[in-house]
PDB file of N, CA and C in Angstrom:
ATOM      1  N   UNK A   1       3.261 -65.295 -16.563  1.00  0.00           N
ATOM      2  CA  UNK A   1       4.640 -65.686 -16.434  1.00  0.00           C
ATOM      3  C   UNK A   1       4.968 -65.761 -14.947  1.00  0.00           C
ATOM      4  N   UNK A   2       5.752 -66.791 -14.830  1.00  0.00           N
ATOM      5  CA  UNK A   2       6.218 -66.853 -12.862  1.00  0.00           C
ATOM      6  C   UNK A   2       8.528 -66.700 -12.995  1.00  0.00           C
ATOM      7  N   UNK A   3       8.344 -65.492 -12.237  1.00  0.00           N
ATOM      8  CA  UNK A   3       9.335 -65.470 -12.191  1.00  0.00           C
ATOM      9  C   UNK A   3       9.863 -66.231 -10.831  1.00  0.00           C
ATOM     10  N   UNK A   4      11.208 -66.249 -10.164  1.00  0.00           N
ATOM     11  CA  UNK A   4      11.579 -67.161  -9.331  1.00  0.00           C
ATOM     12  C   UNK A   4      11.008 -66.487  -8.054  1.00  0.00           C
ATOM     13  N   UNK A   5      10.456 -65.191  -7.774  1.00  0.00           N
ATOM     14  CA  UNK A   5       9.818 -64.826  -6.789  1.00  0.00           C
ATOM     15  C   UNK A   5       8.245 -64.954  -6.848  1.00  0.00           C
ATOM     16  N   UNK A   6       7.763 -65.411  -7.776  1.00  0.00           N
ATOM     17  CA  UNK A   6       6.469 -65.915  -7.820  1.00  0.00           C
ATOM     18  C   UNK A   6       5.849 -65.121  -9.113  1.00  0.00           C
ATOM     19  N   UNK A   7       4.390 -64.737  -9.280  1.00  0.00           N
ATOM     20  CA  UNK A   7       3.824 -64.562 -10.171  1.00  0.00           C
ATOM     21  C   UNK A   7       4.134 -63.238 -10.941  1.00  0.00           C
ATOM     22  N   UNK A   8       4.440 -63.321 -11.899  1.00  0.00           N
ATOM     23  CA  UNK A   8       4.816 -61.902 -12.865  1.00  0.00           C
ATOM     24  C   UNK A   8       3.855 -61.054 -13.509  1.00  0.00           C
ATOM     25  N   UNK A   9       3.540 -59.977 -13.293  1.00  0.00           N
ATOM     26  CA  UNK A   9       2.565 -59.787 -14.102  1.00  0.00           C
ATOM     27  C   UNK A   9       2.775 -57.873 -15.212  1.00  0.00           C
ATOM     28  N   UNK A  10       3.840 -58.245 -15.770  1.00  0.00           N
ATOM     29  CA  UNK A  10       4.741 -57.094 -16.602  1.00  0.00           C
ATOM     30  C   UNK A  10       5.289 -57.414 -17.693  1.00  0.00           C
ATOM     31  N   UNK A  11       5.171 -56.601 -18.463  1.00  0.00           N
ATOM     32  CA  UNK A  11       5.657 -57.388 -20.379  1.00  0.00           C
ATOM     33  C   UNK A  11       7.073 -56.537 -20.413  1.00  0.00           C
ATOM     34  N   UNK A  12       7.451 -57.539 -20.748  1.00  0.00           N
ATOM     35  CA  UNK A  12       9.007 -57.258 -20.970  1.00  0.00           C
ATOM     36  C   UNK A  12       9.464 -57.658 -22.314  1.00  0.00           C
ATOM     37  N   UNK A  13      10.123 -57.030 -22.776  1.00  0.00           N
ATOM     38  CA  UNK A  13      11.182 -57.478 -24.284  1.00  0.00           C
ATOM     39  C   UNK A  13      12.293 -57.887 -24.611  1.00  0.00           C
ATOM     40  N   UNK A  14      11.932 -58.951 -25.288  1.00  0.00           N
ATOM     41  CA  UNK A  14      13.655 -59.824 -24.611  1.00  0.00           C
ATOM     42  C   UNK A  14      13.985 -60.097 -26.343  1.00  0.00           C
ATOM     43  N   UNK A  15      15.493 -60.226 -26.223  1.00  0.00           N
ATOM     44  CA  UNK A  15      16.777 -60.039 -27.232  1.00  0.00           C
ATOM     45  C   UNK A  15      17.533 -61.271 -27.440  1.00  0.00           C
ATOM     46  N   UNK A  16      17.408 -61.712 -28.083  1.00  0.00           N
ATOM     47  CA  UNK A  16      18.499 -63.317 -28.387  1.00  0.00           C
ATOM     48  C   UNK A  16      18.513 -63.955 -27.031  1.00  0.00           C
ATOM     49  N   UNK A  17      19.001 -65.353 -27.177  1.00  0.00           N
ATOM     50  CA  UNK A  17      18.915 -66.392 -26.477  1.00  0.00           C
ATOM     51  C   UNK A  17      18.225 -67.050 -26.803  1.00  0.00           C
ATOM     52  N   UNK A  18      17.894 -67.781 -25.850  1.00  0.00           N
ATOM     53  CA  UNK A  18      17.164 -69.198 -25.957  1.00  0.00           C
ATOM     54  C   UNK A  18      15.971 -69.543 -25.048  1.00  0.00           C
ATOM     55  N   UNK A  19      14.992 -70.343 -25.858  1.00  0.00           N
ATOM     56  CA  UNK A  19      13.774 -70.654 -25.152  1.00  0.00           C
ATOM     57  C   UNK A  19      13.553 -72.007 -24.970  1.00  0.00           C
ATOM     58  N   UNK A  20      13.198 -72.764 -23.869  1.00  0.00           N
ATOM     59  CA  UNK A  20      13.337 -74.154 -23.486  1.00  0.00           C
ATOM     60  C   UNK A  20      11.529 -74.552 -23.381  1.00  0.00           C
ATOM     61  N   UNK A  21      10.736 -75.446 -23.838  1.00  0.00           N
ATOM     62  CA  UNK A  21       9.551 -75.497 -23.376  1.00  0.00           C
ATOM     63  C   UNK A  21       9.525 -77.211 -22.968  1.00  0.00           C
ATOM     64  N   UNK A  22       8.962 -77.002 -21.865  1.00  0.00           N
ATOM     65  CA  UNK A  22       8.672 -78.509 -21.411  1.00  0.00           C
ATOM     66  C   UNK A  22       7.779 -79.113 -20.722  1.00  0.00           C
ATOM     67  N   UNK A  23       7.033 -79.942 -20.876  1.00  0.00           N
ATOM     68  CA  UNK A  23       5.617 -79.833 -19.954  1.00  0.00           C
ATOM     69  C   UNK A  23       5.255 -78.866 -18.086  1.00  0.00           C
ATOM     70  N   UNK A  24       6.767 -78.972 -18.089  1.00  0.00           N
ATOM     71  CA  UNK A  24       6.555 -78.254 -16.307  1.00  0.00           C
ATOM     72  C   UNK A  24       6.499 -76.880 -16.545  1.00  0.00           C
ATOM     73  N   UNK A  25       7.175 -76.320 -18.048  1.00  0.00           N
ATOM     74  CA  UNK A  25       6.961 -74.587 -18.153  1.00  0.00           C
ATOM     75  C   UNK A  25       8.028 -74.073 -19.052  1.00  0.00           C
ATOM     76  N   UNK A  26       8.117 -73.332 -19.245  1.00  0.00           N
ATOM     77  CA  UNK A  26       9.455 -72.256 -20.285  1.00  0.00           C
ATOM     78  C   UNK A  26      10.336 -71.607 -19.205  1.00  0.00           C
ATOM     79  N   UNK A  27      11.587 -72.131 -19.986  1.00  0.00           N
ATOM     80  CA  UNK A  27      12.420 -71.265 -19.161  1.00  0.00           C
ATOM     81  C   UNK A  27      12.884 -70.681 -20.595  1.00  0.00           C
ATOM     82  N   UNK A  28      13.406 -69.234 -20.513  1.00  0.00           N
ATOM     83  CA  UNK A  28      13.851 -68.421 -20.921  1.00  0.00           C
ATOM     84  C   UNK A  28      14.868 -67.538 -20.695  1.00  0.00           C
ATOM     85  N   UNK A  29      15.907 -68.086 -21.216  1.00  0.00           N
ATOM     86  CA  UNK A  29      17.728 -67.213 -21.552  1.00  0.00           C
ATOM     87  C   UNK A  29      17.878 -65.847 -22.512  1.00  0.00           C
ATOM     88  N   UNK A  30      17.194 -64.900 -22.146  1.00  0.00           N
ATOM     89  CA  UNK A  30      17.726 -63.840 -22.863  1.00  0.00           C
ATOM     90  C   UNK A  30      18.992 -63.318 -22.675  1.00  0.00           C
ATOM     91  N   UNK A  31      19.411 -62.488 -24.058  1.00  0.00           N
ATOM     92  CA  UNK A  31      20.715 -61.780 -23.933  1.00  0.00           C
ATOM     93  C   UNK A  31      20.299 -60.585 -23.352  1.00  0.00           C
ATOM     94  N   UNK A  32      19.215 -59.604 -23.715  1.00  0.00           N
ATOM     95  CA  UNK A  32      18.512 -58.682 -23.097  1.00  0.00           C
ATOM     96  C   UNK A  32      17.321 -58.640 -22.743  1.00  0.00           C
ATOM     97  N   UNK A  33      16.594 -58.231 -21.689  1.00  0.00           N
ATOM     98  CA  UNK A  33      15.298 -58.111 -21.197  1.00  0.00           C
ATOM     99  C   UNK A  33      15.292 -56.786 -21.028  1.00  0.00           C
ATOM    100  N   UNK A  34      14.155 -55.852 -21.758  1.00  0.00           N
ATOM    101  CA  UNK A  34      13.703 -54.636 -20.957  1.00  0.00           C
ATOM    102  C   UNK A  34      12.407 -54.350 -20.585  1.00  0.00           C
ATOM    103  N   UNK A  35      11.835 -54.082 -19.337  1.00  0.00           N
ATOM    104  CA  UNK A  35      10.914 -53.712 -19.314  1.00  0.00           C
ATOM    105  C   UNK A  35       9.860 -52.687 -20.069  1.00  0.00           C
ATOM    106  N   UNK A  36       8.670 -53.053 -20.491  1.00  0.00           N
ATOM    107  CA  UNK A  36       8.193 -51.900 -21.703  1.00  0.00           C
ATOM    108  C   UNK A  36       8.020 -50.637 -20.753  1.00  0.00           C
ATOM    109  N   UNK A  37       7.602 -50.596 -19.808  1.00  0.00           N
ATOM    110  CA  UNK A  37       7.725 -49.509 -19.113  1.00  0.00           C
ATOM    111  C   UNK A  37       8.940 -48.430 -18.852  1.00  0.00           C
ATOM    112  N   UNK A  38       9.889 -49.340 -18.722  1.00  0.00           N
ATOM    113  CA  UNK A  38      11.479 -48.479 -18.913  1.00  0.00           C
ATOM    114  C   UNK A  38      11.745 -47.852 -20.250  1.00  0.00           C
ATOM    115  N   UNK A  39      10.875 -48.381 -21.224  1.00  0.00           N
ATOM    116  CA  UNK A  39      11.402 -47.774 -22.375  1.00  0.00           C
ATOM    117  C   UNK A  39      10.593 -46.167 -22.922  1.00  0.00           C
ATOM    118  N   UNK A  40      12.298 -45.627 -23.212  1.00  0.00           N
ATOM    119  CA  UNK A  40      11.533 -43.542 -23.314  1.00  0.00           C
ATOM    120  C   UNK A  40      11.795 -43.369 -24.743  1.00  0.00           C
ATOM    121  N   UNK A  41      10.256 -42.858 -25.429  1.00  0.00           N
ATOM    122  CA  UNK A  41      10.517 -42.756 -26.650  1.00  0.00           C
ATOM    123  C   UNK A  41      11.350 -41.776 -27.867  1.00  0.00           C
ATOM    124  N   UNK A  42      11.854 -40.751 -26.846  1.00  0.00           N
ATOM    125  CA  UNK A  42      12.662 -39.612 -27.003  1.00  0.00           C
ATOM    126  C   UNK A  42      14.108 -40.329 -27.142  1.00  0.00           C
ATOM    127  N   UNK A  43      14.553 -41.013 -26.504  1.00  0.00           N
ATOM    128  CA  UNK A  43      15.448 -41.581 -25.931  1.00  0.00           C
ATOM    129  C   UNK A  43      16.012 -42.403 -27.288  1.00  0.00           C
ATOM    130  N   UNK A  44      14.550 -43.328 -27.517  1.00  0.00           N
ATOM    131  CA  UNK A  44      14.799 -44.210 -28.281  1.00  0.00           C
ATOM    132  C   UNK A  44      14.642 -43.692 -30.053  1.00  0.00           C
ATOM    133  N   UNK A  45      14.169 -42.517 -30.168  1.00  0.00           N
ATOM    134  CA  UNK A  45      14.266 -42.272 -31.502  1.00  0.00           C
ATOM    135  C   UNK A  45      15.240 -41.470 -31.852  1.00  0.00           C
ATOM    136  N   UNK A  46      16.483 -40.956 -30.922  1.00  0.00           N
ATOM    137  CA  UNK A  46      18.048 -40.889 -31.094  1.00  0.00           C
ATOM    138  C   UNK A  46      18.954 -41.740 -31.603  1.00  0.00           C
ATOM    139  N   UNK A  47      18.377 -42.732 -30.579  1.00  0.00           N
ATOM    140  CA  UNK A  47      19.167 -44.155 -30.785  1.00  0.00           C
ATOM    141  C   UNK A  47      18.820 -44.637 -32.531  1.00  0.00           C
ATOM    142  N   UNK A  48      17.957 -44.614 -32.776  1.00  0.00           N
ATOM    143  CA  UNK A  48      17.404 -44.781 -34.097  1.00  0.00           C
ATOM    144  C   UNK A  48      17.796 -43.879 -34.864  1.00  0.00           C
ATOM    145  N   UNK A  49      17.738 -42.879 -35.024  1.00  0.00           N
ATOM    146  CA  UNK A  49      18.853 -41.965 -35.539  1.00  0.00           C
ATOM    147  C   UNK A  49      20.584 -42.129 -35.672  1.00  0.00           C
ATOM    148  N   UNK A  50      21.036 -42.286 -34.646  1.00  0.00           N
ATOM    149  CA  UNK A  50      22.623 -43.128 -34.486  1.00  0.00           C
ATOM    150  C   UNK A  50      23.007 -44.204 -35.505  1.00  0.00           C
ATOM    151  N   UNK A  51      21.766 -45.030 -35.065  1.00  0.00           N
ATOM    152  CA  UNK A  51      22.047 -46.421 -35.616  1.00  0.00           C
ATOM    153  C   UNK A  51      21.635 -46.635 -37.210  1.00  0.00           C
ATOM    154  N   UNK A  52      20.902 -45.608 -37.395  1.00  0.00           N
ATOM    155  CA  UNK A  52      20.957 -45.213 -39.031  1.00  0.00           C
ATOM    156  C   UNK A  52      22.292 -44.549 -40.127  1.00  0.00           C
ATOM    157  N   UNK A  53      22.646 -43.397 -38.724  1.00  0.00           N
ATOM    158  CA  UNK A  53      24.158 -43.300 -39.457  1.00  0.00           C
ATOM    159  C   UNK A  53      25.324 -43.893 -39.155  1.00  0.00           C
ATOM    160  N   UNK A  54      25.207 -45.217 -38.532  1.00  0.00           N
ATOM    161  CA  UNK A  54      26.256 -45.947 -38.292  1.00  0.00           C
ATOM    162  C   UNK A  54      26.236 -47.038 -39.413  1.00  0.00           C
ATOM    163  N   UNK A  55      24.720 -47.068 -39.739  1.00  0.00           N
ATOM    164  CA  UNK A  55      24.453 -48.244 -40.879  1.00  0.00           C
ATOM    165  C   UNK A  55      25.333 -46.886 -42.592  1.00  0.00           C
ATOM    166  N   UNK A  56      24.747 -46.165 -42.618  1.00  0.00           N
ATOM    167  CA  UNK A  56      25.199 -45.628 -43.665  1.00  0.00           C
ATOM    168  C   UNK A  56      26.955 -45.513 -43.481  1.00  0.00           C
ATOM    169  N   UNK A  57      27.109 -45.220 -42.068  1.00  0.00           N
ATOM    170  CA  UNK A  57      29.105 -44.997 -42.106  1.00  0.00           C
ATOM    171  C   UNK A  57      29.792 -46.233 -42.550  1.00  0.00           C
ATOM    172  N   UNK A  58      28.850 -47.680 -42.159  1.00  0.00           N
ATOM    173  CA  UNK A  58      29.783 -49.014 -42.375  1.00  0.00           C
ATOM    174  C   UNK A  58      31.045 -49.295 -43.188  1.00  0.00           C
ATOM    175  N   UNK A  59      32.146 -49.746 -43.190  1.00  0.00           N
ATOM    176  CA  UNK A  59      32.840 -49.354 -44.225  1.00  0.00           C
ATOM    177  C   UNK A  59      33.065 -51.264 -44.093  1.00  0.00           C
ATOM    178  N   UNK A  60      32.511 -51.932 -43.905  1.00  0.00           N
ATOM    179  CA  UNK A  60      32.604 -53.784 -44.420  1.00  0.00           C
ATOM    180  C   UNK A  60      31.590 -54.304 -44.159  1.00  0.00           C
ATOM    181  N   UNK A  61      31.255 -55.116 -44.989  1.00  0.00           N
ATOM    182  CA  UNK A  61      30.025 -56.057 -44.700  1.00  0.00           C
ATOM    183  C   UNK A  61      29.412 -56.256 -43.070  1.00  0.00           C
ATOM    184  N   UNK A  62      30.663 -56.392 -42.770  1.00  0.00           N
ATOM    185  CA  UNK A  62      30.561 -57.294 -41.416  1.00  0.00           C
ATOM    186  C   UNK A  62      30.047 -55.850 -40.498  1.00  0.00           C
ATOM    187  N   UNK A  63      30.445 -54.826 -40.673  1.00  0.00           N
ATOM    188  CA  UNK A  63      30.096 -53.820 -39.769  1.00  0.00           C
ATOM    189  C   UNK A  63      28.767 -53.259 -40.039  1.00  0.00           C
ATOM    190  N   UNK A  64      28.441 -53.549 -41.598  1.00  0.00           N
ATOM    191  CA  UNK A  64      27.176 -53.372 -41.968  1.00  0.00           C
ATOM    192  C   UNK A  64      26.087 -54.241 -42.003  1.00  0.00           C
ATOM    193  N   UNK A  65      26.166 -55.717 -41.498  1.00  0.00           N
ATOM    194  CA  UNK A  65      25.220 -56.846 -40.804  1.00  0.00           C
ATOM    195  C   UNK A  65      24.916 -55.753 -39.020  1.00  0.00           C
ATOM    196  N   UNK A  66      25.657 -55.763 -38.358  1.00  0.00           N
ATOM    197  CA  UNK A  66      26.089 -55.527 -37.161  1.00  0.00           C
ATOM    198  C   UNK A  66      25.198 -54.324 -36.833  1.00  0.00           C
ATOM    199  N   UNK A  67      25.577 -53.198 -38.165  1.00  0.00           N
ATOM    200  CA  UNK A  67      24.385 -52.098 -37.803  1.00  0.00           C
ATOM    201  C   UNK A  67      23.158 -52.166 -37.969  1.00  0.00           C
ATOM    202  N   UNK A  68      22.576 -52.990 -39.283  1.00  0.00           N
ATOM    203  CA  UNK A  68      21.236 -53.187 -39.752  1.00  0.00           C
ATOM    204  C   UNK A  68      20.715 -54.180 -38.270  1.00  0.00           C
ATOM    205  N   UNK A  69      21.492 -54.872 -38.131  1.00  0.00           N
ATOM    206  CA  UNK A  69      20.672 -55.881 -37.013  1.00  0.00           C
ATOM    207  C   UNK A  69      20.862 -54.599 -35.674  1.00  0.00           C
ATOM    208  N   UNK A  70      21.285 -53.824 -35.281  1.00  0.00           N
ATOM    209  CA  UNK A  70      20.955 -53.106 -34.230  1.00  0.00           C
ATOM    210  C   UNK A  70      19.789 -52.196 -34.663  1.00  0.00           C
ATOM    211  N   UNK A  71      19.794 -51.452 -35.880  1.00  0.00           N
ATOM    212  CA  UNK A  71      18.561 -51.139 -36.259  1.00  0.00           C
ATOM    213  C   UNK A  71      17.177 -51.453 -36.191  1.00  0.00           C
ATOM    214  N   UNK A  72      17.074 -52.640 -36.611  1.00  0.00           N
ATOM    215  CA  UNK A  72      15.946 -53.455 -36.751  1.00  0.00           C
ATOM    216  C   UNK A  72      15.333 -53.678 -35.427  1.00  0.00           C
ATOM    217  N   UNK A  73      16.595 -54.191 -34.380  1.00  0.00           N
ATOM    218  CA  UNK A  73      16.134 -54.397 -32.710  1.00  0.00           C
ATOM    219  C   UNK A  73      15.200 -52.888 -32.284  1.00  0.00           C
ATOM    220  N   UNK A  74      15.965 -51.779 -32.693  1.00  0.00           N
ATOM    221  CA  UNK A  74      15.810 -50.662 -31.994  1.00  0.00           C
ATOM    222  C   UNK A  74      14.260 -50.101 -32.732  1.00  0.00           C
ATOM    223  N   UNK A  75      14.028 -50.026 -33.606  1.00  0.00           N
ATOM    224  CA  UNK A  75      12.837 -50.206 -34.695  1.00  0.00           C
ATOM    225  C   UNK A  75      11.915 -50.936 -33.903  1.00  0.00           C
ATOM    226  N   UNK A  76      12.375 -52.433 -33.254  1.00  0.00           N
ATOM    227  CA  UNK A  76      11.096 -52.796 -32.817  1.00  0.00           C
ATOM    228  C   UNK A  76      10.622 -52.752 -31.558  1.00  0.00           C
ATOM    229  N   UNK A  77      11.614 -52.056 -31.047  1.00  0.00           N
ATOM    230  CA  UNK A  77      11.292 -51.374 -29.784  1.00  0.00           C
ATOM    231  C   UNK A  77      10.604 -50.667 -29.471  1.00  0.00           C
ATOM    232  N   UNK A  78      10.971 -49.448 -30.630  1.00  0.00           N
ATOM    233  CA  UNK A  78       9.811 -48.598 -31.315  1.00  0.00           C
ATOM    234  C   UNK A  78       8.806 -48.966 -31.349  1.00  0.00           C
ATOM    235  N   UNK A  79       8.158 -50.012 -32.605  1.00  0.00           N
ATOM    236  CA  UNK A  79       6.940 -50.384 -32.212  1.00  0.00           C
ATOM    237  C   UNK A  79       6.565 -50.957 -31.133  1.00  0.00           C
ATOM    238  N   UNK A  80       7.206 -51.441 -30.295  1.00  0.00           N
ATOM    239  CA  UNK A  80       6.321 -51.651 -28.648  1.00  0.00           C
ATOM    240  C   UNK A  80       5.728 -50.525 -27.968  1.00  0.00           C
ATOM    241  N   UNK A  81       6.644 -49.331 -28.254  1.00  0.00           N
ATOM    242  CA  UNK A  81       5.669 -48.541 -27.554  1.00  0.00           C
ATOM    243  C   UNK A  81       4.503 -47.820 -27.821  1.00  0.00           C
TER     244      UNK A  81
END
């Protein structure tokens, strides 16, 4: 990957947006990027915890799309590391 300072060489995890491919290269619009290195697995299996009882607290559909999809992100975060 070449970022705008030149060659990249770090895996990162990126969150909604958009991906453009075109013979000169990909550009890529994430909503979030994190580095896998930034990510602490202590950290993150709280968050996974939270976001489990926020899915069980939901009290409307709409709040219960909202939690399962933060779940699922945070889950596969999990498996990155």
């Amino acid at each position: 990957m070449t970022g705008n300072s030149g060659p990249l060489e770090k895996i990162v995890i990126v969150g909604g947006g958009f991906a453009e491919v075109n013979p000169q290269g990909l550009t890529l619009l994430a909503e979030t990027a994190i580095p896998i290195t930034e990510l602490n697995a202590e950290a993150l299996s709280q968050q996974v915890k939270n976001a489990e009882e926020d899915l069980a607290d939901a009290k409307d559909d709409e709040a219960r799309r909202r939690a399962s999809e933060n779940l699922e992100h945070l889950k596969a975060l999990q498996g990155a590391i």
